[in-house]
N, C-alpha and C. Protein backbone atom coordinates (compact mmCIF):
# COMPACT_ATOMS: atom_id res chain seq x y z
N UNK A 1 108.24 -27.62 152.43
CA UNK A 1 107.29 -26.55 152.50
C UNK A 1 107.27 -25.82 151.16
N UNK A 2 106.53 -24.99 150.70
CA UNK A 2 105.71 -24.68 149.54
C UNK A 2 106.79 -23.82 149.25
N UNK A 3 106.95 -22.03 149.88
CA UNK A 3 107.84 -21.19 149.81
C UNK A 3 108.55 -20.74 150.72
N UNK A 4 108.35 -21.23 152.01
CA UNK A 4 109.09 -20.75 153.66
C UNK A 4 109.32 -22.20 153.95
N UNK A 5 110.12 -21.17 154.75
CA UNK A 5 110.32 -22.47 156.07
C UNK A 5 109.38 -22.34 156.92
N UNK A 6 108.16 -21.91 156.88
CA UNK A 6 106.92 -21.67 158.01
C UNK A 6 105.79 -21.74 157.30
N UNK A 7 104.68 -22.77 157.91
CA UNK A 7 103.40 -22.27 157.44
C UNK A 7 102.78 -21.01 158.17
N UNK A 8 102.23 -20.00 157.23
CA UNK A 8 101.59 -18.89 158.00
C UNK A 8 100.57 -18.59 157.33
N UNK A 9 100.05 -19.46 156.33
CA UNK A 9 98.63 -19.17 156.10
C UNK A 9 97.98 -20.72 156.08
N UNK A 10 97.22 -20.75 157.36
CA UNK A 10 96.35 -21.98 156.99
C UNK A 10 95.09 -22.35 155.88
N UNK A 11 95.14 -21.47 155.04
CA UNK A 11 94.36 -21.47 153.69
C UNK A 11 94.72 -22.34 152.55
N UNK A 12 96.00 -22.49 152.78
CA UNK A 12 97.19 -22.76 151.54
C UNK A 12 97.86 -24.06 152.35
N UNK A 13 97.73 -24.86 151.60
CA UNK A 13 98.75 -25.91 152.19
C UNK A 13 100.16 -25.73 151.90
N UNK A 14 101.04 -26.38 153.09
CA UNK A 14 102.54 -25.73 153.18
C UNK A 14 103.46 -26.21 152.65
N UNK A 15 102.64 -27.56 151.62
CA UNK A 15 103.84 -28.61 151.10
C UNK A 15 103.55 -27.61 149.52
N UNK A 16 102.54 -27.34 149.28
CA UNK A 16 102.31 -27.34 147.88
C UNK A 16 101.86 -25.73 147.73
N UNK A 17 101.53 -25.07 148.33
CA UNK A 17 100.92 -23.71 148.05
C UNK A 17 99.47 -23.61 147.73
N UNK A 18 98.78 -24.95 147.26
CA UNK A 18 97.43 -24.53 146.74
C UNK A 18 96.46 -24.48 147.84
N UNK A 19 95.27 -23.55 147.30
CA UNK A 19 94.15 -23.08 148.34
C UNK A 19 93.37 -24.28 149.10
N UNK A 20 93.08 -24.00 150.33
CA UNK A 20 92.24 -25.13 150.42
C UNK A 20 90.98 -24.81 150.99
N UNK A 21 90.63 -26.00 151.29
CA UNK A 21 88.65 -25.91 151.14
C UNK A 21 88.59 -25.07 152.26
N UNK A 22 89.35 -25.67 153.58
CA UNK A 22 88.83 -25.08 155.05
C UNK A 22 90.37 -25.14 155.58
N UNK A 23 90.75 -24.77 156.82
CA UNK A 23 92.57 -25.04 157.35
C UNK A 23 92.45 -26.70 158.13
N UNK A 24 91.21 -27.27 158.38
CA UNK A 24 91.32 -28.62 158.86
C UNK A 24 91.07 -28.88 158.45
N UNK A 25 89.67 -29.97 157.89
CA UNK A 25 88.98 -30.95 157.32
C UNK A 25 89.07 -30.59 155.77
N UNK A 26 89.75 -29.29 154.98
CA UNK A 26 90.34 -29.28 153.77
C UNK A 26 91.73 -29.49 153.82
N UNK A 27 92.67 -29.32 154.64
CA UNK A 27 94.01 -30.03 154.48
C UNK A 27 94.14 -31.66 154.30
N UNK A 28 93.16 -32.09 155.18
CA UNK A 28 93.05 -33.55 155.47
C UNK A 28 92.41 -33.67 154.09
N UNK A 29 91.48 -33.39 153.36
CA UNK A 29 91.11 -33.71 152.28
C UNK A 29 92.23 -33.68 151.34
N UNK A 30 92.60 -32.50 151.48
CA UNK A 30 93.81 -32.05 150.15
C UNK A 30 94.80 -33.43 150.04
N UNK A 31 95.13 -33.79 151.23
CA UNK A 31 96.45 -34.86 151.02
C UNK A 31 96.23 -35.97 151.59
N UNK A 32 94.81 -36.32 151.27
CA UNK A 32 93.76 -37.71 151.02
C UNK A 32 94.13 -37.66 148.94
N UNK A 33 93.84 -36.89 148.99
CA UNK A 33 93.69 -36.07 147.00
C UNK A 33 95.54 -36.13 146.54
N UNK A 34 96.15 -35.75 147.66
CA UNK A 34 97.43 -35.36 146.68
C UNK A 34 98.70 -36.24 148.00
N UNK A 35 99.20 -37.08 146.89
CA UNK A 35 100.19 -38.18 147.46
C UNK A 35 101.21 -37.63 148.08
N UNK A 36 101.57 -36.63 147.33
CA UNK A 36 103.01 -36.40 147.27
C UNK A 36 102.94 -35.01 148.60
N UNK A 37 101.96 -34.37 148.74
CA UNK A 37 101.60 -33.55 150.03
C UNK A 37 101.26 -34.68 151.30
N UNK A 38 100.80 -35.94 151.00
CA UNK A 38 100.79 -36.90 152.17
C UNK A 38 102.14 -37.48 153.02
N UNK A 39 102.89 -37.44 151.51
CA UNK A 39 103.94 -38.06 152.17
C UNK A 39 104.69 -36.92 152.38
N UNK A 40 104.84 -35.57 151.99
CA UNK A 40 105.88 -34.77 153.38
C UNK A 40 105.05 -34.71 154.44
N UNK A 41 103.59 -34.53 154.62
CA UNK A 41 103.09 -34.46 156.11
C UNK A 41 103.33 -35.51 156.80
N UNK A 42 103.40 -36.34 156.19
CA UNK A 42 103.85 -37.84 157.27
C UNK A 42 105.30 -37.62 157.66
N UNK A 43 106.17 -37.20 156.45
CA UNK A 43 107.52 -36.85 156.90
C UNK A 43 107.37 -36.12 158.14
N UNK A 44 107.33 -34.67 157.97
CA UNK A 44 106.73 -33.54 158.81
C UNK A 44 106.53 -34.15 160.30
N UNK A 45 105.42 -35.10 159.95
CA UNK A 45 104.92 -35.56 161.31
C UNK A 45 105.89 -36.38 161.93
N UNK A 46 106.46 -37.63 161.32
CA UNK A 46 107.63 -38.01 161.98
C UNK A 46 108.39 -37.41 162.91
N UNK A 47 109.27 -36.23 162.51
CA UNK A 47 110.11 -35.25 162.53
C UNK A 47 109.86 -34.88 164.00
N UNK A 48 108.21 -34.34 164.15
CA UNK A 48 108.08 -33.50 164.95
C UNK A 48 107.10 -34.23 166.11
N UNK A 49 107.14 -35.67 165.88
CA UNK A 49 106.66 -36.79 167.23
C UNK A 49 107.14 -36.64 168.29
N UNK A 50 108.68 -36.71 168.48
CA UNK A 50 109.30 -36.83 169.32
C UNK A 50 109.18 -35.52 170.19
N UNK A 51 108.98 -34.14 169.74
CA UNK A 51 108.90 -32.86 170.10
C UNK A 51 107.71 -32.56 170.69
N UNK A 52 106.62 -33.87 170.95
CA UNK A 52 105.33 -33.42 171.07
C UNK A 52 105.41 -34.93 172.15
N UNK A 53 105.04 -34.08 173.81
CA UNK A 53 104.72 -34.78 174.78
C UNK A 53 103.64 -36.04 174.29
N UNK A 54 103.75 -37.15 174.15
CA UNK A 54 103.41 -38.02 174.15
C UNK A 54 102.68 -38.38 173.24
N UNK A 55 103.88 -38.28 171.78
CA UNK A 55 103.27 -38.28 170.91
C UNK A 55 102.06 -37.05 169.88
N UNK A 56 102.07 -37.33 168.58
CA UNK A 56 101.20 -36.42 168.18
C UNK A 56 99.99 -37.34 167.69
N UNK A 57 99.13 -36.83 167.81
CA UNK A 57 97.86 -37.56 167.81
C UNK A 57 96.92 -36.81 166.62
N UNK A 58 97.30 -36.12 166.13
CA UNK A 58 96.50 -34.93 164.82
C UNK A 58 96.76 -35.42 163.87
């Protein structure tokens, strides 16, 4: 994560801090654009599969 251990602004992505277009369809853009924010969200997502009834699907 960027500066917390929490995302609390969905403006800002949480791997990297920079602004984004929109909190959905600009995150998904952002780390389509930036590798290294893809691969902690994939981390991220790993992590937090198991914690999410049947799978995470987002």
């Amino acid at each position: 994560m960027a500066a917390t251990d929490s995302w609390n602004d969905p403006e800002r992505c949480p791997f990297c801090g920079e602004a984004l277009a929109s909190p959905g369809a600009g995150f998904v853009d952002h780390t389509a654009e930036n590798p290294d924010c893809a691969t902690k969200f994939e981390t991220w997502r790993d992590r937090v599969d198991g914690d999410v009834r049947g799978g995470w699907g987002g």
